[in-house]
PDB file of N, CA and C in Angstrom:
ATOM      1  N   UNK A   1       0.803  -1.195   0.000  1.00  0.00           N
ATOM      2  CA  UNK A   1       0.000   0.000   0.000  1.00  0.00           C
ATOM      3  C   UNK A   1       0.846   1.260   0.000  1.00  0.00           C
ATOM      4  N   UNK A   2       2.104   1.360  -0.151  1.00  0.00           N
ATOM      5  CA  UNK A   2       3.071   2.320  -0.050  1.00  0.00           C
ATOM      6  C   UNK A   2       3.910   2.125  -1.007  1.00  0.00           C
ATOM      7  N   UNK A   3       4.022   3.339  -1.347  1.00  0.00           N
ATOM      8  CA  UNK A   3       5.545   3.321  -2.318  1.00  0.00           C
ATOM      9  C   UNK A   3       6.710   4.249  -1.852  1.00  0.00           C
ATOM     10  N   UNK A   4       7.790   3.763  -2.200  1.00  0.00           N
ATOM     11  CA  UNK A   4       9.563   4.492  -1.920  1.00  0.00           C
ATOM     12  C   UNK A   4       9.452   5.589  -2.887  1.00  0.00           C
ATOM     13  N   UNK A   5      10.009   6.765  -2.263  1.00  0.00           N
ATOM     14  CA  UNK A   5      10.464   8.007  -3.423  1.00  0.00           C
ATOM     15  C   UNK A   5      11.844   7.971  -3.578  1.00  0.00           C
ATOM     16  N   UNK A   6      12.295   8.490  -3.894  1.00  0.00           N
ATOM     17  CA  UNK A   6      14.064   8.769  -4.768  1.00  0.00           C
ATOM     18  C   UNK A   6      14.718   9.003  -3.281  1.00  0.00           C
ATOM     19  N   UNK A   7      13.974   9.798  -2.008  1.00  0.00           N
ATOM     20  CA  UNK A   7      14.699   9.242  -1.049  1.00  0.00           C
ATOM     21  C   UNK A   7      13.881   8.989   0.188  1.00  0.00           C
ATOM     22  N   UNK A   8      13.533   7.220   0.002  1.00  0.00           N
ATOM     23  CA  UNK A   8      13.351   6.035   0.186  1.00  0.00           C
ATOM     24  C   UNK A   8      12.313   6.224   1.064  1.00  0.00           C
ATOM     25  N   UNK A   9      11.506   7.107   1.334  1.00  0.00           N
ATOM     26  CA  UNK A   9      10.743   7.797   2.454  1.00  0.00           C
ATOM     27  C   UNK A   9       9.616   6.622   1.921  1.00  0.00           C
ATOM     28  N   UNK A  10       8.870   6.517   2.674  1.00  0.00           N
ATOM     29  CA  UNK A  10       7.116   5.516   2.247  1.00  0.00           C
ATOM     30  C   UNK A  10       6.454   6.701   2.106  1.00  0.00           C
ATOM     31  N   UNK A  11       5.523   6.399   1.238  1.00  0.00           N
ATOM     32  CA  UNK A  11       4.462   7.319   0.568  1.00  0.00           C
ATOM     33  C   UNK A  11       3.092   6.437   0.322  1.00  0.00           C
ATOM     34  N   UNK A  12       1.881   7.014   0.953  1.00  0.00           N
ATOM     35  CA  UNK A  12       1.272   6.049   1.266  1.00  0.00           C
ATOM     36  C   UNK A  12       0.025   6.852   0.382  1.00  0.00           C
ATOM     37  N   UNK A  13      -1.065   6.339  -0.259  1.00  0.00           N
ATOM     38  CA  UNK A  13      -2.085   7.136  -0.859  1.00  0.00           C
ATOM     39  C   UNK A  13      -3.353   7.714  -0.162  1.00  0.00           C
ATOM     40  N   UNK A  14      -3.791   8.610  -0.605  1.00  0.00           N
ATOM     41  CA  UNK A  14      -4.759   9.266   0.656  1.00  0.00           C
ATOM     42  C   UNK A  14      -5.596   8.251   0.758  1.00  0.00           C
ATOM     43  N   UNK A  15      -6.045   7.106  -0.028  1.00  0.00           N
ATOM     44  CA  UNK A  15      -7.071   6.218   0.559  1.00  0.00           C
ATOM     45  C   UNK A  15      -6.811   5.326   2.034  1.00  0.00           C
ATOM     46  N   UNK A  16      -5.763   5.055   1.809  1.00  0.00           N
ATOM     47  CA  UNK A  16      -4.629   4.781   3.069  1.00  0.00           C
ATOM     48  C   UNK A  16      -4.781   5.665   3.770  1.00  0.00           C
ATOM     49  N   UNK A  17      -4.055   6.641   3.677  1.00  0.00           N
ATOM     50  CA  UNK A  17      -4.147   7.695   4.699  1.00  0.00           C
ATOM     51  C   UNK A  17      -5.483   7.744   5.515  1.00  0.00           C
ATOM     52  N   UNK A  18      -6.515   8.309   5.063  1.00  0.00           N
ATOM     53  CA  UNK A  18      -8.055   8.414   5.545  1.00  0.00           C
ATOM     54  C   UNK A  18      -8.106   7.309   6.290  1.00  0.00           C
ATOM     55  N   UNK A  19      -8.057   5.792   5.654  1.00  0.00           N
ATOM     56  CA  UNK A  19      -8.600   4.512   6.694  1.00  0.00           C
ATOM     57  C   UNK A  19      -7.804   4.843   7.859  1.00  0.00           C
ATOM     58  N   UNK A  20      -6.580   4.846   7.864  1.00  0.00           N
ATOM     59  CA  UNK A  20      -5.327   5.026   8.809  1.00  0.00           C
ATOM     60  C   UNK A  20      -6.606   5.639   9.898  1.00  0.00           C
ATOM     61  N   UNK A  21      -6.855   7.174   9.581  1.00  0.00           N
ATOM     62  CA  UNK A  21      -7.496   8.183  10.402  1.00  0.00           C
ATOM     63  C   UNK A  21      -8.966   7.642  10.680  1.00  0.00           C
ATOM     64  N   UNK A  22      -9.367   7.199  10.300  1.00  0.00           N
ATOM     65  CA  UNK A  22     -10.721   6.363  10.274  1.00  0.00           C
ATOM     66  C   UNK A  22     -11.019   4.950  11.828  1.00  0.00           C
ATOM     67  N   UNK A  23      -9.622   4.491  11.232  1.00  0.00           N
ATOM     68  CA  UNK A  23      -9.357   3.546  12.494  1.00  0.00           C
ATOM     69  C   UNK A  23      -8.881   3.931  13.962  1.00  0.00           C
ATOM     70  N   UNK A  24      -8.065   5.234  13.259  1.00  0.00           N
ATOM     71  CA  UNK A  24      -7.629   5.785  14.943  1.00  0.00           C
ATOM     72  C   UNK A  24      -8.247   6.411  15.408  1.00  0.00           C
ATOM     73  N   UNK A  25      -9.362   7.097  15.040  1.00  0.00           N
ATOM     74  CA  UNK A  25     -10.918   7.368  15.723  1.00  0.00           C
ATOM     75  C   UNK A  25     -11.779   6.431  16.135  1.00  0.00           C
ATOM     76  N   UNK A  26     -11.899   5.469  15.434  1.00  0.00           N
ATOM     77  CA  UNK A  26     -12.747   4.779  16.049  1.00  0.00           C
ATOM     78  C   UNK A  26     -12.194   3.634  17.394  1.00  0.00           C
ATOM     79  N   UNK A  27     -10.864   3.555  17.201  1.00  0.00           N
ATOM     80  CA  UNK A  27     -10.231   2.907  18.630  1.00  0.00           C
ATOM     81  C   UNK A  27     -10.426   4.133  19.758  1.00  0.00           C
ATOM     82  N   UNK A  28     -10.354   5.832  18.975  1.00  0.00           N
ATOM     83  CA  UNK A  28     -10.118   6.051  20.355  1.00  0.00           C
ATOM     84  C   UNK A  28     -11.552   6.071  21.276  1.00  0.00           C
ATOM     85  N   UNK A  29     -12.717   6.299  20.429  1.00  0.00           N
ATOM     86  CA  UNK A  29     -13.891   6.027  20.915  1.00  0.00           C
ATOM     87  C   UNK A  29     -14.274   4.640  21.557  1.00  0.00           C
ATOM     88  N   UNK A  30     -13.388   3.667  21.139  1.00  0.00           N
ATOM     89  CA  UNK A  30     -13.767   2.586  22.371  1.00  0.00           C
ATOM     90  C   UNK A  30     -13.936   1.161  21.613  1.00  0.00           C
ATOM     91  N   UNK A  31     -14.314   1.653  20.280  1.00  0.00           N
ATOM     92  CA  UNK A  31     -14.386   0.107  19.342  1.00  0.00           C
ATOM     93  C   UNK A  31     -13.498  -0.679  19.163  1.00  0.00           C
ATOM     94  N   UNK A  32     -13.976  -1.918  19.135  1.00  0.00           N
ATOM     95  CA  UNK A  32     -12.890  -2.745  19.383  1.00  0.00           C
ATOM     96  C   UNK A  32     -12.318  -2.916  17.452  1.00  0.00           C
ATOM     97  N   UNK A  33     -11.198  -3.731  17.574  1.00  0.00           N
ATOM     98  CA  UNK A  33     -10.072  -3.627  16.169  1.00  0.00           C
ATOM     99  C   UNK A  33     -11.196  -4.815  15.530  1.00  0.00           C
ATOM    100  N   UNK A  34     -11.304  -5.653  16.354  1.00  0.00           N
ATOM    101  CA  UNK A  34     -12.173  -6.699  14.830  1.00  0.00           C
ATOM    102  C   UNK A  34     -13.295  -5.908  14.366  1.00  0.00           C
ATOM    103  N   UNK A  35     -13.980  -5.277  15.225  1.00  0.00           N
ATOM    104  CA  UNK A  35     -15.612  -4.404  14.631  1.00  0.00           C
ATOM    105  C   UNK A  35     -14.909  -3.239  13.361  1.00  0.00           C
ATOM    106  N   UNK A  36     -13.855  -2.621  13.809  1.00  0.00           N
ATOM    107  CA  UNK A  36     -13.672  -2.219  12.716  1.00  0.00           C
ATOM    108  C   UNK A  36     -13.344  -2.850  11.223  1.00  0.00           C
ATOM    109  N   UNK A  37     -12.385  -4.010  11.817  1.00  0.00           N
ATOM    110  CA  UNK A  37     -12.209  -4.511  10.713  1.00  0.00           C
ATOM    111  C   UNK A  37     -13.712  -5.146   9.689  1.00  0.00           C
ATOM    112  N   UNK A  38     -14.641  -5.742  10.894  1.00  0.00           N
ATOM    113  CA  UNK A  38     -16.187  -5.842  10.159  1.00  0.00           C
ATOM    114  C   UNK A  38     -16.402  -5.119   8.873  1.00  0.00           C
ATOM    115  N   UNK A  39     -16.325  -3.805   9.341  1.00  0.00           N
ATOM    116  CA  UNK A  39     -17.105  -2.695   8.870  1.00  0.00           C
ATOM    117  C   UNK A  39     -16.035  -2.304   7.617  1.00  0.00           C
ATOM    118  N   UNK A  40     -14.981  -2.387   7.452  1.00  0.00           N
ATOM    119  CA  UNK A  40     -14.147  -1.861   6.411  1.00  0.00           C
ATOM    120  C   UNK A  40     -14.266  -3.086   5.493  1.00  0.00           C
ATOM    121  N   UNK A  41     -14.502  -4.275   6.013  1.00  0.00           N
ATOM    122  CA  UNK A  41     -14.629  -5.594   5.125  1.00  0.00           C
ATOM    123  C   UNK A  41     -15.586  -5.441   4.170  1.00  0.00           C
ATOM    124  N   UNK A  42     -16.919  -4.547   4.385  1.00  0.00           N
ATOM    125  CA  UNK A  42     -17.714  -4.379   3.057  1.00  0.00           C
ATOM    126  C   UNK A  42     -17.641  -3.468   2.434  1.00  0.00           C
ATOM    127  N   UNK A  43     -17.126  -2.852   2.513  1.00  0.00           N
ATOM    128  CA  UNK A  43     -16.629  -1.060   1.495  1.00  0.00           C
ATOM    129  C   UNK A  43     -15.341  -1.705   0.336  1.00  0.00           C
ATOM    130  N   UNK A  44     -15.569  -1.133  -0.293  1.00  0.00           N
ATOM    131  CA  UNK A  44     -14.703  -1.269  -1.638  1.00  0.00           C
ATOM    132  C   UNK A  44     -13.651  -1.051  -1.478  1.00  0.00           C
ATOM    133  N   UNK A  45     -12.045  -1.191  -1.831  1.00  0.00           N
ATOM    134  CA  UNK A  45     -11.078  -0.585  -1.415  1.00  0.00           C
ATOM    135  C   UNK A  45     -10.249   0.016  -2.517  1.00  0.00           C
ATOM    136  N   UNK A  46      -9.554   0.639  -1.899  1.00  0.00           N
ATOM    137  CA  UNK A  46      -8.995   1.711  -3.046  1.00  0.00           C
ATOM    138  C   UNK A  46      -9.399   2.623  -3.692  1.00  0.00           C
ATOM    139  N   UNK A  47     -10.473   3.207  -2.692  1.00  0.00           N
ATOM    140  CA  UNK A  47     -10.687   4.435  -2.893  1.00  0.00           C
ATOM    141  C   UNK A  47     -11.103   5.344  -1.394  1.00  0.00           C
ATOM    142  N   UNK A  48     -11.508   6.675  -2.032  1.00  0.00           N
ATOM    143  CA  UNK A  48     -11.447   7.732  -0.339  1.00  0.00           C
ATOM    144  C   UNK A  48     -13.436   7.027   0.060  1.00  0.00           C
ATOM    145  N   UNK A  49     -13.611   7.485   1.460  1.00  0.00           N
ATOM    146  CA  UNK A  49     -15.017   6.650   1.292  1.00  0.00           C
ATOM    147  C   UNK A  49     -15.682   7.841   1.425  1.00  0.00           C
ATOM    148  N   UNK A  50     -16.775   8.010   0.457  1.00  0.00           N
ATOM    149  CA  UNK A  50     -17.947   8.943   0.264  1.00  0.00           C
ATOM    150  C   UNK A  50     -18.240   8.676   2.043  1.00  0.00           C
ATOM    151  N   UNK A  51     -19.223  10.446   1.762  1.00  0.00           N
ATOM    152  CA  UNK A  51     -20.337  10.487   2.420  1.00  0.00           C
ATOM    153  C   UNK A  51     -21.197   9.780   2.680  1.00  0.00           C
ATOM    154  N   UNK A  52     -22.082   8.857   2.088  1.00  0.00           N
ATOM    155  CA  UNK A  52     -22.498   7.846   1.825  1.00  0.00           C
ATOM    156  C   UNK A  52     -22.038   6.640   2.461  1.00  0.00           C
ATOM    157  N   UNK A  53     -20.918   6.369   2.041  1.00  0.00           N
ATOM    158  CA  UNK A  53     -20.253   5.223   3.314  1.00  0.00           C
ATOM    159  C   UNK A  53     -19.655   5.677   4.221  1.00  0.00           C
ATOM    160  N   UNK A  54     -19.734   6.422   5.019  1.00  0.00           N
ATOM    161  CA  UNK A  54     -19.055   7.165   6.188  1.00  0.00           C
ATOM    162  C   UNK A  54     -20.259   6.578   6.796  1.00  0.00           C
ATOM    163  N   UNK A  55     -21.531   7.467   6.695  1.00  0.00           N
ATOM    164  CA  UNK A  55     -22.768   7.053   7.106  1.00  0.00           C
ATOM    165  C   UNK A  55     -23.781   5.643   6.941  1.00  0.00           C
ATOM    166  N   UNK A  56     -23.061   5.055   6.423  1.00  0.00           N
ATOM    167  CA  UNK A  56     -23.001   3.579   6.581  1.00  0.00           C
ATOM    168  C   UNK A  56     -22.026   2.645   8.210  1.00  0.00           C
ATOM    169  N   UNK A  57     -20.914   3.255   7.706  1.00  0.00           N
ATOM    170  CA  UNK A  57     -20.289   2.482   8.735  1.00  0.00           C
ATOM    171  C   UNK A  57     -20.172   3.545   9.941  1.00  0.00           C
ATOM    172  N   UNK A  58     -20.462   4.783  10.476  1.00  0.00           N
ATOM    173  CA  UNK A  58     -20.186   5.068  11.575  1.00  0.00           C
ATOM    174  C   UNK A  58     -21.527   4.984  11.831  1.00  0.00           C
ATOM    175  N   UNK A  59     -23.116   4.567  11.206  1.00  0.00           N
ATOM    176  CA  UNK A  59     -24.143   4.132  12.006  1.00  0.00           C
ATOM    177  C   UNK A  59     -24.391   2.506  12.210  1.00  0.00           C
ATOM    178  N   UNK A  60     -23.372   1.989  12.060  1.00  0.00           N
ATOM    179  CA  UNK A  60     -22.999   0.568  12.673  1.00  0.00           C
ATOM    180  C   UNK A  60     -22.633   0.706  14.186  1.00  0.00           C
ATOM    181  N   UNK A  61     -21.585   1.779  14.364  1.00  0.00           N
ATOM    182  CA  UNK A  61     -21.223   1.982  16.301  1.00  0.00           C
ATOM    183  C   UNK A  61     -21.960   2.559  16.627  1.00  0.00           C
ATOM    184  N   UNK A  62     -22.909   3.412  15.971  1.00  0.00           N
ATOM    185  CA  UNK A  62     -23.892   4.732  16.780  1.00  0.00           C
ATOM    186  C   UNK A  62     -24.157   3.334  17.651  1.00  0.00           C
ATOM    187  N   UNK A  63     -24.686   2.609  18.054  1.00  0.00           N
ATOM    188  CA  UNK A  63     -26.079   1.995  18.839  1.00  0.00           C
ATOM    189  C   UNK A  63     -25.054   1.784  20.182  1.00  0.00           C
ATOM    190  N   UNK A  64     -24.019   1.033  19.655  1.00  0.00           N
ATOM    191  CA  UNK A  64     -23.216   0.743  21.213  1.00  0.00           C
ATOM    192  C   UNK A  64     -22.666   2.054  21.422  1.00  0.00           C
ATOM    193  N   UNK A  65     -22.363   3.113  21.336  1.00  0.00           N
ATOM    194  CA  UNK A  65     -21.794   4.107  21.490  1.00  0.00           C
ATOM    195  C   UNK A  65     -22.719   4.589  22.602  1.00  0.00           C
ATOM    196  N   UNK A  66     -24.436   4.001  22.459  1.00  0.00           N
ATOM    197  CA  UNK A  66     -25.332   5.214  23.164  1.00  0.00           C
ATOM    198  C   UNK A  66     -25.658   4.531  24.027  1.00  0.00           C
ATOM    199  N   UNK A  67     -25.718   3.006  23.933  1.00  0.00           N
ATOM    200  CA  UNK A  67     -25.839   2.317  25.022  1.00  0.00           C
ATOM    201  C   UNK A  67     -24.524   2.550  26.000  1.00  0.00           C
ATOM    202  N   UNK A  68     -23.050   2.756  25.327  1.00  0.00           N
ATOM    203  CA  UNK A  68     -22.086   2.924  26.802  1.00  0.00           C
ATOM    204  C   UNK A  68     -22.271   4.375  27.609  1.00  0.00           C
ATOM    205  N   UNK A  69     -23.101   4.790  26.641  1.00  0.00           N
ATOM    206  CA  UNK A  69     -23.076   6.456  26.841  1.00  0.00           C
ATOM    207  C   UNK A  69     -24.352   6.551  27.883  1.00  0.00           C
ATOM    208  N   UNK A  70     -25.236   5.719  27.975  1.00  0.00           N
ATOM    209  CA  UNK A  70     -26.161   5.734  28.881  1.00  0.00           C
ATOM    210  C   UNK A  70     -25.744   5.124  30.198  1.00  0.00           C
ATOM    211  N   UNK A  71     -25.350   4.134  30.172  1.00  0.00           N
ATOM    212  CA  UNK A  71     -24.446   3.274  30.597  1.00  0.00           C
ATOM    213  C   UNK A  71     -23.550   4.320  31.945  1.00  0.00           C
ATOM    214  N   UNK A  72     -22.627   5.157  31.146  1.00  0.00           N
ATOM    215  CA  UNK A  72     -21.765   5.447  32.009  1.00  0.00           C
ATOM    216  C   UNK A  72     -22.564   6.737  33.051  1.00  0.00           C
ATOM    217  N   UNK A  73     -23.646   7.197  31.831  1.00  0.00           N
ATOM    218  CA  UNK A  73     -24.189   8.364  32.593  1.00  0.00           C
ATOM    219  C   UNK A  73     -24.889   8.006  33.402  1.00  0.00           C
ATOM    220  N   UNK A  74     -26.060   6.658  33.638  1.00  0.00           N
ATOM    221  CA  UNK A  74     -26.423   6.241  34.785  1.00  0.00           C
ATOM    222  C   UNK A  74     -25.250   6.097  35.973  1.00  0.00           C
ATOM    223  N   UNK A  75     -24.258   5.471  35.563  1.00  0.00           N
ATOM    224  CA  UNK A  75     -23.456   5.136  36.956  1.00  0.00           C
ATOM    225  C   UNK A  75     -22.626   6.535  37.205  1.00  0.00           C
ATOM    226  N   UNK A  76     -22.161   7.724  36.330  1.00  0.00           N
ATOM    227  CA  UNK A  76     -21.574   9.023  37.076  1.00  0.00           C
ATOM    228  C   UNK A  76     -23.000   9.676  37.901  1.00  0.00           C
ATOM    229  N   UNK A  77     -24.087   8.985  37.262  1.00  0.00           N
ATOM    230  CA  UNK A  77     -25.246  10.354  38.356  1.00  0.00           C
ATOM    231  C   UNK A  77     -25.520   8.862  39.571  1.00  0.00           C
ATOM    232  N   UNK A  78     -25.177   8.458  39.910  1.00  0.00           N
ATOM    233  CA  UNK A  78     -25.472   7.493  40.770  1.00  0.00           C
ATOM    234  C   UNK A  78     -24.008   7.453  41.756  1.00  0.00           C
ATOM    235  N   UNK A  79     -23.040   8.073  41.378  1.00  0.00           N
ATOM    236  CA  UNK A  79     -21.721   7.507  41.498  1.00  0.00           C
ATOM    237  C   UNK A  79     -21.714   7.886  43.275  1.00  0.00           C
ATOM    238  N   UNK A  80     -22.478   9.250  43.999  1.00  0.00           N
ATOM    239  CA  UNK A  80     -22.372   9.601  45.171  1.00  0.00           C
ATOM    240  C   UNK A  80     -23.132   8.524  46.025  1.00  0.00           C
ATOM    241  N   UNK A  81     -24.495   7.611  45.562  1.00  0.00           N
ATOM    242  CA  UNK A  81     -25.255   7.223  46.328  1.00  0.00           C
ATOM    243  C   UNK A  81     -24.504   5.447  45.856  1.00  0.00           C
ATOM    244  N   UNK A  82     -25.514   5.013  46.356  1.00  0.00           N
ATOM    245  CA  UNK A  82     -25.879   3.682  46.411  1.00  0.00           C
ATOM    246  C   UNK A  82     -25.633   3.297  44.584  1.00  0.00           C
ATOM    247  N   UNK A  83     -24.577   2.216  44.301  1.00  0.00           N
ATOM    248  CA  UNK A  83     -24.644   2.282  43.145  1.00  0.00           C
ATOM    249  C   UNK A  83     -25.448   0.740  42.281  1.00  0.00           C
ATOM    250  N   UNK A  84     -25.666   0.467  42.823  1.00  0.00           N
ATOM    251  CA  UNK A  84     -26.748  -1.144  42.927  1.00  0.00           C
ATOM    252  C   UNK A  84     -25.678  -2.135  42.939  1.00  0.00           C
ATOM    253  N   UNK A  85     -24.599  -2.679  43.565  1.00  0.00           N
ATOM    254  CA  UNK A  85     -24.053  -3.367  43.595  1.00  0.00           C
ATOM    255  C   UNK A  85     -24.347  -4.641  45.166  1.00  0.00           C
ATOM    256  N   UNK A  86     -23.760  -5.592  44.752  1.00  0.00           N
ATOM    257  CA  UNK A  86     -23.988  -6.284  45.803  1.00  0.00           C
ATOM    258  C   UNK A  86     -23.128  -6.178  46.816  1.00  0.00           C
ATOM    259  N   UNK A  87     -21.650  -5.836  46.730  1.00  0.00           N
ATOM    260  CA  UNK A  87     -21.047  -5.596  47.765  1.00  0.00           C
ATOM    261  C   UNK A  87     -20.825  -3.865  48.301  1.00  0.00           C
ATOM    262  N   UNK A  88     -21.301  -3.480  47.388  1.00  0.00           N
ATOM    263  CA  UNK A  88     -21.442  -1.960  48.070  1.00  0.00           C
ATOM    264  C   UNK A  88     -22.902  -1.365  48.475  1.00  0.00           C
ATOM    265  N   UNK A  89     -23.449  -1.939  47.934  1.00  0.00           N
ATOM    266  CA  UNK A  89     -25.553  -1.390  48.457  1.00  0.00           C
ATOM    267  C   UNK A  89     -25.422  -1.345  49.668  1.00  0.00           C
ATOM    268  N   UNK A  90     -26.217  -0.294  50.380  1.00  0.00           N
ATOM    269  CA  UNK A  90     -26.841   0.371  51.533  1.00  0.00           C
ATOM    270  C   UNK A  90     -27.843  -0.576  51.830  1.00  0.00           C
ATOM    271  N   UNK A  91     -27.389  -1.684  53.021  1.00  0.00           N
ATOM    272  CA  UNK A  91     -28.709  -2.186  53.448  1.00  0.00           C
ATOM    273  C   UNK A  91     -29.897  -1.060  53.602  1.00  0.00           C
ATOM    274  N   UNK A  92     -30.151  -0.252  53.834  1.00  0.00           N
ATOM    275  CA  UNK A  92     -31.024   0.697  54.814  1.00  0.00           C
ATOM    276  C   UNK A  92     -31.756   1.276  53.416  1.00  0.00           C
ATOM    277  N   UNK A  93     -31.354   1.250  52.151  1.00  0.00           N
ATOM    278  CA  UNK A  93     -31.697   2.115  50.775  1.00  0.00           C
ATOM    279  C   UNK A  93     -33.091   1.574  50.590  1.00  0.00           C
ATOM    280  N   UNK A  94     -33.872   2.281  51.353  1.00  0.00           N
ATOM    281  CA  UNK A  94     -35.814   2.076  50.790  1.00  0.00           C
ATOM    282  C   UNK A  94     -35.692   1.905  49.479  1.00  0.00           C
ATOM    283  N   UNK A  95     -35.271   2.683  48.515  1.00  0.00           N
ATOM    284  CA  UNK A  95     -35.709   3.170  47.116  1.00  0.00           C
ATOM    285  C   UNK A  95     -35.025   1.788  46.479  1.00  0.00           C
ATOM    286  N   UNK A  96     -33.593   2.009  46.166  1.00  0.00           N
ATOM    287  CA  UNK A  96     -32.485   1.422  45.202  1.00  0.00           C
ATOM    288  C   UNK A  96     -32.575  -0.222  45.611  1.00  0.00           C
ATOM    289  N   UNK A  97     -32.530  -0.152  47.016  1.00  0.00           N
ATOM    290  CA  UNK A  97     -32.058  -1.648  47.279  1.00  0.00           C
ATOM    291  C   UNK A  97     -33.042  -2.266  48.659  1.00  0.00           C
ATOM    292  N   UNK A  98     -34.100  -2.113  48.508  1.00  0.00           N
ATOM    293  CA  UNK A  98     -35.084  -2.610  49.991  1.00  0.00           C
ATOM    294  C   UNK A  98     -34.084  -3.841  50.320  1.00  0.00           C
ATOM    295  N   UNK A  99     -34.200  -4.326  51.823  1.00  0.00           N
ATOM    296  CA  UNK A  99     -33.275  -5.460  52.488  1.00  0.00           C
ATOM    297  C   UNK A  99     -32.294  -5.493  52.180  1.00  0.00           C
ATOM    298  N   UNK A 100     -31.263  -5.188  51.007  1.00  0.00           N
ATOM    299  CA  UNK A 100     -30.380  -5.482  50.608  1.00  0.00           C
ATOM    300  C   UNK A 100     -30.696  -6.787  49.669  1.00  0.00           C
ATOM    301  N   UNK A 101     -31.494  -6.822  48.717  1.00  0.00           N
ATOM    302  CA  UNK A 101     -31.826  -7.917  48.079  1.00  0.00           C
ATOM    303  C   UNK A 101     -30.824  -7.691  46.723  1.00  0.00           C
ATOM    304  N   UNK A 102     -29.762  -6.866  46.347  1.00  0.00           N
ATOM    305  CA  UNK A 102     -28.767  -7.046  45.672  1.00  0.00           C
ATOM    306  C   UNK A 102     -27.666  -7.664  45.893  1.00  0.00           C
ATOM    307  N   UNK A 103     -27.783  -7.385  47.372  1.00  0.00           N
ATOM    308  CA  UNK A 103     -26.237  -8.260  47.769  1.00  0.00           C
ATOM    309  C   UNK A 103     -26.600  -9.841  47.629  1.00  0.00           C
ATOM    310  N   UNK A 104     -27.798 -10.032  47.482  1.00  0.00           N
ATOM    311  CA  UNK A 104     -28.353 -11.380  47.760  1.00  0.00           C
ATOM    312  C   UNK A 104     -28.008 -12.079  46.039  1.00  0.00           C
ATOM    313  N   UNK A 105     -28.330 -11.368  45.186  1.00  0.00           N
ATOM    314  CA  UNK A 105     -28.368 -11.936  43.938  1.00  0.00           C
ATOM    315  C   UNK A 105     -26.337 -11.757  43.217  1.00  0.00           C
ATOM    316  N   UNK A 106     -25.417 -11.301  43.933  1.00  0.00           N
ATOM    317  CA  UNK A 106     -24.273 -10.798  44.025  1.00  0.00           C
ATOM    318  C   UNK A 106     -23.470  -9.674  43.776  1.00  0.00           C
ATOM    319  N   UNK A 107     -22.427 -10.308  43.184  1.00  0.00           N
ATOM    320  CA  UNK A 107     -21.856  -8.534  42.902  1.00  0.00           C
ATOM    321  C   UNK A 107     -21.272  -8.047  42.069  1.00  0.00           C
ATOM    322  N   UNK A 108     -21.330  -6.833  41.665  1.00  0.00           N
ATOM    323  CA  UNK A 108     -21.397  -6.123  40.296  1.00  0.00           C
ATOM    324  C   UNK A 108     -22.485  -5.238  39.750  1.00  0.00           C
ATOM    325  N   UNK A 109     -22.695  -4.539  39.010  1.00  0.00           N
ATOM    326  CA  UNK A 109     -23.569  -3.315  38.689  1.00  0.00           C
ATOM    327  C   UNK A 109     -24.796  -3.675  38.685  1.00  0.00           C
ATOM    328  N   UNK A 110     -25.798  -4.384  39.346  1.00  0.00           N
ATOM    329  CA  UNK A 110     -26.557  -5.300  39.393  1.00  0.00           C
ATOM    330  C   UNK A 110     -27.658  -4.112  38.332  1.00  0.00           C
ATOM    331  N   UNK A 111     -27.864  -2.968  38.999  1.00  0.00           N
ATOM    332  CA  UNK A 111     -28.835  -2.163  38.451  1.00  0.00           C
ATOM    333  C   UNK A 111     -28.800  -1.385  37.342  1.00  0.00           C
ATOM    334  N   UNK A 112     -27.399  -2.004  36.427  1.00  0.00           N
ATOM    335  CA  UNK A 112     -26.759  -0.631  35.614  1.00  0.00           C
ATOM    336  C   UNK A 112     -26.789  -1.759  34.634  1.00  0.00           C
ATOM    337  N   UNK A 113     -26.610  -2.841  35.124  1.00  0.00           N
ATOM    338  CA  UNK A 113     -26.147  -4.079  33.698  1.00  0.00           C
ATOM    339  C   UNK A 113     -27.321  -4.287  32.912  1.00  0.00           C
ATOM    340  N   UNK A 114     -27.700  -4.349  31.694  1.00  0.00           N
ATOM    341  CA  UNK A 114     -28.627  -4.951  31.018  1.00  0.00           C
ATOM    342  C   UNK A 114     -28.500  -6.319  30.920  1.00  0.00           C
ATOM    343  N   UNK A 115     -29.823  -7.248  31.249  1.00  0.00           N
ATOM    344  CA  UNK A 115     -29.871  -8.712  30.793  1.00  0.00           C
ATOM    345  C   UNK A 115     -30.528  -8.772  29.393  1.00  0.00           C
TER     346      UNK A 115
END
């Protein structure tokens, strides 16, 4: 995907280039390397990617993006109180945790995790 110039530097083509930038956005947002690789597996290669496929493949992460994004914003507005866990719940929490029936089922984000 690169070529040598007269002095020997790599020269890489903007279609290259762009994926390059394409991938290091989407790692830094949190996606993992095979999902990207998914998503570049059906686009054509060797060329820059339209508008059109931009909006193809960055509404492939929208969905987990909003689920971590809900995700984290439930547990930062929760982060002072009781966070539904089993080893940290407030026996005494009327609302979040009556008896402590989280610690009962164990431990981990009991109230934040989706089944």
């Amino acid at each position: 995907h690169s070529q040598r110039n007269a002095g020997n530097q790599r020269r890489y083509r903007r279609d290259v280039l762009r994926a390059v930038a394409i991938i290091k956005i989407a790692q830094r947002i949190g996606i993992p390397l095979a999902t990207i690789g998914d998503a570049f597996g059906v686009l054509p290669e060797g060329h820059n990617l339209s508008a059109k496929e931009w909006k193809m493949l960055s509404s492939q992460w929208r969905e987990e993006l909003d689920r971590r994004i809900h995700t984290l914003t439930a547990l930062r507005d929760q982060l002072d109180g009781c966070i539904g866990c089993g080893c940290l719940s407030r026996r005494d929490c009327p609302l979040r945790n009556p008896g402590d029936k989280l610690g009962e089922e164990g431990t981990g984000a009991r109230l934040l995790e989706d089944d």
